[in-house]
Structure formats: C-alpha cells, structure tokens
Protein backbone atom coordinates (compact mmCIF):
# COMPACT_ATOMS: atom_id res chain seq x y z
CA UNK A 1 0.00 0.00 0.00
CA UNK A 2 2.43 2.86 0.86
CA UNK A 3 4.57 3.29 3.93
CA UNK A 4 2.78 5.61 5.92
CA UNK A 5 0.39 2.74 6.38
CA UNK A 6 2.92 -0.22 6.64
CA UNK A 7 4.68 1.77 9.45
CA UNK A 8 1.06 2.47 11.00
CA UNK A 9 0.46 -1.04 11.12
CA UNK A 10 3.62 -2.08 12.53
CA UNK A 11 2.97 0.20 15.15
CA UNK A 12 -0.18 -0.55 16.25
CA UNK A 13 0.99 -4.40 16.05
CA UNK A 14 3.94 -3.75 17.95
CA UNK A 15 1.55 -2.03 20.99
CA UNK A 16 -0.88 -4.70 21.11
CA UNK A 17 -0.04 -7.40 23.26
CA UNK A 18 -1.30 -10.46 22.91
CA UNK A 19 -4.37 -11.50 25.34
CA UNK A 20 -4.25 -13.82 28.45
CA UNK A 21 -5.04 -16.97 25.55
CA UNK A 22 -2.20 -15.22 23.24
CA UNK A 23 -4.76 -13.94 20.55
CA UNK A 24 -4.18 -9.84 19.95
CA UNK A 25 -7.20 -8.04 19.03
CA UNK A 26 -7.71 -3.73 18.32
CA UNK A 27 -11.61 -2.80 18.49
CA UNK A 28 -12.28 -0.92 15.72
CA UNK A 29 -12.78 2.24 18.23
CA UNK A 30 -9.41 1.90 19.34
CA UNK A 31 -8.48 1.23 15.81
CA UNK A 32 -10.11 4.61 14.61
CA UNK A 33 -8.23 6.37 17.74
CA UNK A 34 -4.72 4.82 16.37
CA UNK A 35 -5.53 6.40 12.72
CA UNK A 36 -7.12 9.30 14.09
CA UNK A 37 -6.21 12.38 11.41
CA UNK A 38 -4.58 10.12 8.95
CA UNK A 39 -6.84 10.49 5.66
CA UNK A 40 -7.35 7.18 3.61
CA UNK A 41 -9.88 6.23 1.38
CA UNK A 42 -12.11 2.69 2.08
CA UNK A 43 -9.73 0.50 -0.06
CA UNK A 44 -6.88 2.20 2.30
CA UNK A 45 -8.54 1.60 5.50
CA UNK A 46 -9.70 -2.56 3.99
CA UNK A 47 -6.02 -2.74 3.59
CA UNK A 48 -5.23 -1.76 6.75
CA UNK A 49 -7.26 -4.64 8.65
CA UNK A 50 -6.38 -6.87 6.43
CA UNK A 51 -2.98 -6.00 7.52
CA UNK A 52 -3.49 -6.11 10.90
CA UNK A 53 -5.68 -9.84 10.99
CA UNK A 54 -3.43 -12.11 8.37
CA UNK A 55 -1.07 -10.78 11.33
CA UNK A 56 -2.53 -12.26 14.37
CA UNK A 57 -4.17 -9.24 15.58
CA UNK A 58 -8.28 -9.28 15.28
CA UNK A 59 -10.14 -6.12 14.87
CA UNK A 60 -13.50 -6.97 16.33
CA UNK A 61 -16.25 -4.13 16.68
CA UNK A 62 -17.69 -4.28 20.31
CA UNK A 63 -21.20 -2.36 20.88
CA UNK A 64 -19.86 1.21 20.01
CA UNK A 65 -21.57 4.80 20.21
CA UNK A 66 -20.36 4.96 16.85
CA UNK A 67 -23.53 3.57 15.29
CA UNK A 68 -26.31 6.08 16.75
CA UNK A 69 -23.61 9.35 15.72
CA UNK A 70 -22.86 8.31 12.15
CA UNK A 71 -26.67 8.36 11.66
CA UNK A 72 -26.88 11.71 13.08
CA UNK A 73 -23.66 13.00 11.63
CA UNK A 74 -24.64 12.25 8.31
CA UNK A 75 -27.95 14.55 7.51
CA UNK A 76 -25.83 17.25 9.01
CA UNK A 77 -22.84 16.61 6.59
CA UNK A 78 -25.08 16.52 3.84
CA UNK A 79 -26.69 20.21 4.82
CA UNK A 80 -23.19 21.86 6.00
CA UNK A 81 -22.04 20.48 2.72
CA UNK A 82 -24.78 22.27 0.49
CA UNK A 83 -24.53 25.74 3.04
CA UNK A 84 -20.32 25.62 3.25
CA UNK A 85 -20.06 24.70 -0.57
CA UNK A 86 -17.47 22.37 0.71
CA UNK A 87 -17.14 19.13 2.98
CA UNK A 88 -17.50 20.11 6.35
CA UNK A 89 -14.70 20.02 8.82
CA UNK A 90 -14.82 17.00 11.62
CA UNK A 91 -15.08 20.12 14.01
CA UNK A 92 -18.02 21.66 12.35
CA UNK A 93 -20.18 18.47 12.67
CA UNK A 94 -18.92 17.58 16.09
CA UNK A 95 -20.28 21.55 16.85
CA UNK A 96 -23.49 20.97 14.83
CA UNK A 97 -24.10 17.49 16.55
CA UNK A 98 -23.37 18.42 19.83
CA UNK A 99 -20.42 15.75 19.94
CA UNK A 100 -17.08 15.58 20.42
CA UNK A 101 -14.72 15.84 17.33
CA UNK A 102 -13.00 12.55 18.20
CA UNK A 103 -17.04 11.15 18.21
CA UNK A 104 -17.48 12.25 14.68
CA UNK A 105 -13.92 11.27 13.54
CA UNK A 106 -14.97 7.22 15.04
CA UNK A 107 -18.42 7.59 13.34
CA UNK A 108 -16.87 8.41 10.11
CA UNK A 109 -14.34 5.71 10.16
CA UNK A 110 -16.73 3.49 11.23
CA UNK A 111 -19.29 3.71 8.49
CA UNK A 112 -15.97 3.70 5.85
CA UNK A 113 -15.31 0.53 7.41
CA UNK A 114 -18.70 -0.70 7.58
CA UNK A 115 -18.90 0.81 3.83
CA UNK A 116 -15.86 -1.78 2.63
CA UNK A 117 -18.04 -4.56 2.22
C-alpha cells in the first residue's frame, strides 16, 4: 500500500499485546483512535485490517456509540455540505451534533469501514 500505512500497522501491532489466551485483538474504536487524522480512502482503511488480521491481531467491533452518531452526523454533513459549498470540517459536525470531534472522527471511520463490504 504505501509506507505511511505499513509503518502504522507495525505500530499498532507492535503495541498490542497479545491477550491472556495469546490472541491480539484492536476494536475498531481503538483502531479509529490509532488512525485518528490520517486520511485514507475505504480500499486504504480494507487494507489496513487486512494487515493487521493475516497478522494475528483481530479487529473486532464491540457495541460502540459509533452507530447512533454516524446516523446523526450524516444529515448534518449533507446540509453543511450544500450551506459551506465544501465538505464540512470534523469540528463543524462535532459543533453541529453536539459531539465531540473525536465522536465524529470514530463515526466516520466506522461507516468507511462498515462501507468496505
């Protein structure tokens, strides 16, 4: 892929230890914490847990708040888009939502990732 993303992955892998029966997993929260600002598209961000699993190291999506923002997140997008003229920042939603940034920045990754089917 490119090395911003090999070295991302070999960091991530090299802070995970394994579990007490020697399996590693990353939630995908966690996940979308470790990749935080780092833009990538879905193909980018498929590559990137593929990475991670054929490595030993799960990424397994416990019950997340992630779910319930993207939904709201995503009419507002849509409208700040149209009034901006542009995308909107991850700040402007999280101020139009009434969330944090780093909610709107997990809801986003999560419906890339849930978009890479």
């Amino acid at each position: 892929m490119n090395a911003r993303l090999e070295a991302l992955c070999t960091a991530i892998l090299s802070e995970v230890p394994p579990g007490e029966d020697a399996r590693r997993e990353i939630s995908l929260d966690a996940l979308a914490e470790r990749l935080g600002g780092v833009s990538g598209d879905s193909a980018e961000i498929a590559w990137v847990i593929e990475t991670l699993e054929a490595a030993g190291c799960e990424v397994v999506s416990p019950p997340s708040e992630a779910g319930p923002t993207l939904h709201a997140v995503l009419p507002l997008a849509r409208d700040l888009r149209v009034k901006l003229g542009r995308a909107p920042t991850a700040e402007e939603l999280a101020e139009a939502a009434g969330v944090s940034v780093e909610a709107v920045r997990t809801a986003l990754f999560f419906g890339r990732v849930m978009g890479r089917g």
